[in-house]
C-alpha atoms as a PDB file:
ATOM      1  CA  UNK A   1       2.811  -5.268 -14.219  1.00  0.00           C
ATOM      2  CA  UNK A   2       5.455  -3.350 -12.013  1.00  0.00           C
ATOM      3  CA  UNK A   3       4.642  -2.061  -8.851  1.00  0.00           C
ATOM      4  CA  UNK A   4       4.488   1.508  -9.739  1.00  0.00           C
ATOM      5  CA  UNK A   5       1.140   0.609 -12.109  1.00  0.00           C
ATOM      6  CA  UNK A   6      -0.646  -0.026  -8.300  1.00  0.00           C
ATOM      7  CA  UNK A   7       0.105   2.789  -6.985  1.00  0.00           C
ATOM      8  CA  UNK A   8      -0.636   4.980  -9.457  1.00  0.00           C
ATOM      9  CA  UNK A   9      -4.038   2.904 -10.003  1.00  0.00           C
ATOM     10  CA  UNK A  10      -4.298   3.749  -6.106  1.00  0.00           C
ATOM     11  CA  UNK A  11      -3.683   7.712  -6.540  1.00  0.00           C
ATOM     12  CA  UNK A  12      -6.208   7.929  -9.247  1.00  0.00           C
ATOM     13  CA  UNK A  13      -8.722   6.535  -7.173  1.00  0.00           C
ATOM     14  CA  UNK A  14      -8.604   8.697  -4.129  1.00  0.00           C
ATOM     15  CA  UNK A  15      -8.530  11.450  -6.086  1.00  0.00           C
ATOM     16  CA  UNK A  16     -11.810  10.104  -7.729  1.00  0.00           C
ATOM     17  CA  UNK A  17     -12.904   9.594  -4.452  1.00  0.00           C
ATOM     18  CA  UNK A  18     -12.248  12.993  -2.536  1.00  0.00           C
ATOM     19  CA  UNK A  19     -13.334  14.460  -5.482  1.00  0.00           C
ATOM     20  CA  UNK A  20     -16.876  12.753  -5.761  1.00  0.00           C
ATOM     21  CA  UNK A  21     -17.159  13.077  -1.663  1.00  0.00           C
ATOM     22  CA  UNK A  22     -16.367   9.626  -0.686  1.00  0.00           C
ATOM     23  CA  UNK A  23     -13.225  10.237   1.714  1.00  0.00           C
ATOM     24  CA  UNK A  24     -13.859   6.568   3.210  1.00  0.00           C
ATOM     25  CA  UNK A  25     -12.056   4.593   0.204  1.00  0.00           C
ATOM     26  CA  UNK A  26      -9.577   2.014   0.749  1.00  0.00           C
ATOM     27  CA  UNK A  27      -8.217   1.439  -2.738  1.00  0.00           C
ATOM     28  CA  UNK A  28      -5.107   3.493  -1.771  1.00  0.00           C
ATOM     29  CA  UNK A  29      -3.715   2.140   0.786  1.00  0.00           C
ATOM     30  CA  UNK A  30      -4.484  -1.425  -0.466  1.00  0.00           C
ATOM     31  CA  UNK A  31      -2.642  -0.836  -3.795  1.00  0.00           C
ATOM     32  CA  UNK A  32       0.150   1.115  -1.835  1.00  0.00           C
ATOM     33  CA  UNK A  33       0.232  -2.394   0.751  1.00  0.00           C
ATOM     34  CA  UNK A  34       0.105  -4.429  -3.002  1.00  0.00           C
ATOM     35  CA  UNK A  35       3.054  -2.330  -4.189  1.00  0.00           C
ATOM     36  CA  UNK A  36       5.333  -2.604  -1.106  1.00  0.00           C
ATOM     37  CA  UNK A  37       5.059  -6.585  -0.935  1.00  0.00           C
ATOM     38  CA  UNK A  38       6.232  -6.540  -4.888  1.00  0.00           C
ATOM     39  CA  UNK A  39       9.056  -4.636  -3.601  1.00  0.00           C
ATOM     40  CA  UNK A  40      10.503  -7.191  -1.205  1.00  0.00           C
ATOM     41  CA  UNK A  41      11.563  -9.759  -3.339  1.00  0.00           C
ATOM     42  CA  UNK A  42      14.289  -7.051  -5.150  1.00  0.00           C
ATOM     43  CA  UNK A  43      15.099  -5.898  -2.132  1.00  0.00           C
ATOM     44  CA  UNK A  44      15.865  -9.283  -0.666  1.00  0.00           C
ATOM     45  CA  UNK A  45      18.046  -9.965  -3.951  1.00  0.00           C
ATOM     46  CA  UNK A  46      19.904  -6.609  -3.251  1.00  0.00           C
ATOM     47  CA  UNK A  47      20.298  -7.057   0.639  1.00  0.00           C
ATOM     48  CA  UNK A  48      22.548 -10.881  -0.138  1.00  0.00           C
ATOM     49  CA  UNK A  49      24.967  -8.095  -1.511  1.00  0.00           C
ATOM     50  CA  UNK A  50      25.236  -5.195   1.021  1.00  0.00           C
ATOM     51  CA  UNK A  51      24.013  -6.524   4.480  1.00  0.00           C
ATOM     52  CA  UNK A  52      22.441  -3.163   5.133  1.00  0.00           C
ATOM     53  CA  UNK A  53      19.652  -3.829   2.903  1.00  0.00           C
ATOM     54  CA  UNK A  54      18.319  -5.847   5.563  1.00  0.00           C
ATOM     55  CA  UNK A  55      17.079  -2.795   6.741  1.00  0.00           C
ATOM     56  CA  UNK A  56      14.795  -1.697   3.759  1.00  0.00           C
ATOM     57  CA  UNK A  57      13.547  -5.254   3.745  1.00  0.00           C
ATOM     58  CA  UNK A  58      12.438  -4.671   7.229  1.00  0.00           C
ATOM     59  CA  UNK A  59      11.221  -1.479   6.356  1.00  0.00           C
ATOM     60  CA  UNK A  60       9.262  -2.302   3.968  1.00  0.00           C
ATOM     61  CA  UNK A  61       7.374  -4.953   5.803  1.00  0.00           C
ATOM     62  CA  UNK A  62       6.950  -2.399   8.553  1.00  0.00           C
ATOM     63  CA  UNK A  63       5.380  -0.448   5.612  1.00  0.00           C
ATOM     64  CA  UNK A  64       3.295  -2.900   3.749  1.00  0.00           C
ATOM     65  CA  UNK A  65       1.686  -3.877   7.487  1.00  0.00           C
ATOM     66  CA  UNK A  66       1.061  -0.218   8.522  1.00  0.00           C
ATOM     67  CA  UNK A  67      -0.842  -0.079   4.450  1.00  0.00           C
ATOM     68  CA  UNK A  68      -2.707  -3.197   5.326  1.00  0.00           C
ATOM     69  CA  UNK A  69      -3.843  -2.647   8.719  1.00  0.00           C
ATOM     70  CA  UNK A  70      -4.882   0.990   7.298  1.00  0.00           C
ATOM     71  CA  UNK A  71      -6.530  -0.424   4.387  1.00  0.00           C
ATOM     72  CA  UNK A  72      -8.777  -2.857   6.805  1.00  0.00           C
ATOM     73  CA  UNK A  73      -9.842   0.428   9.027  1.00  0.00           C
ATOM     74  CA  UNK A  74     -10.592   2.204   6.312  1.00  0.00           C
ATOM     75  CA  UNK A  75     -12.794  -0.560   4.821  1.00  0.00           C
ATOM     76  CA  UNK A  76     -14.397  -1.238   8.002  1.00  0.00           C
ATOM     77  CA  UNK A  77     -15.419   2.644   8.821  1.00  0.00           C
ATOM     78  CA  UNK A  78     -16.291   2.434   4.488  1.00  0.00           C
ATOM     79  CA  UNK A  79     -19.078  -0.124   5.357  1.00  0.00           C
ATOM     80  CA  UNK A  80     -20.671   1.375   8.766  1.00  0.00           C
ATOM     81  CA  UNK A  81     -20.676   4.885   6.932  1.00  0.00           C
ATOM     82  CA  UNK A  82     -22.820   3.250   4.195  1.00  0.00           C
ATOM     83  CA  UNK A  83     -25.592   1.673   6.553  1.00  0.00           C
END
């Protein structure tokens, strides 16, 4: 499965989500954080050729992180909104 299938999964699902009033769901940003990590590996590949592919790869990780730590909030405040 290529990492456009996760986010699309992910889009689909918040849209479920606002739709049916539940604005707390992570499944976005966790499929977005799934889909930048399957990214690095290609862009790794790419950046042995042109040295300023470095910076994507960095990027990237900046970007998967920023997903991740958003997916985590989102969970947490998910959870104390259902109790």
């Amino acid at each position: 499965m290529s990492h456009w299938h996760f986010s699309i999964y992910g889009t689909y699902k918040q849209i479920d989500s606002v739709q049916n009033d539940k604005p707390y769901d992570y499944t976005l940003a966790a499929t977005l954080t799934v889909m930048l990590f399957l990214r690095i590996p290609n862009q790794v590949c790419v950046s042995f050729e042109n040295s300023h592919g470095w910076f994507t790869v960095v990027g990237t990780i900046i970007g998967a992180v920023g997903f991740g730590y958003l997916t985590y909030i989102t969970y947490k405040i998910q959870k104390e909104q259902e109790q």
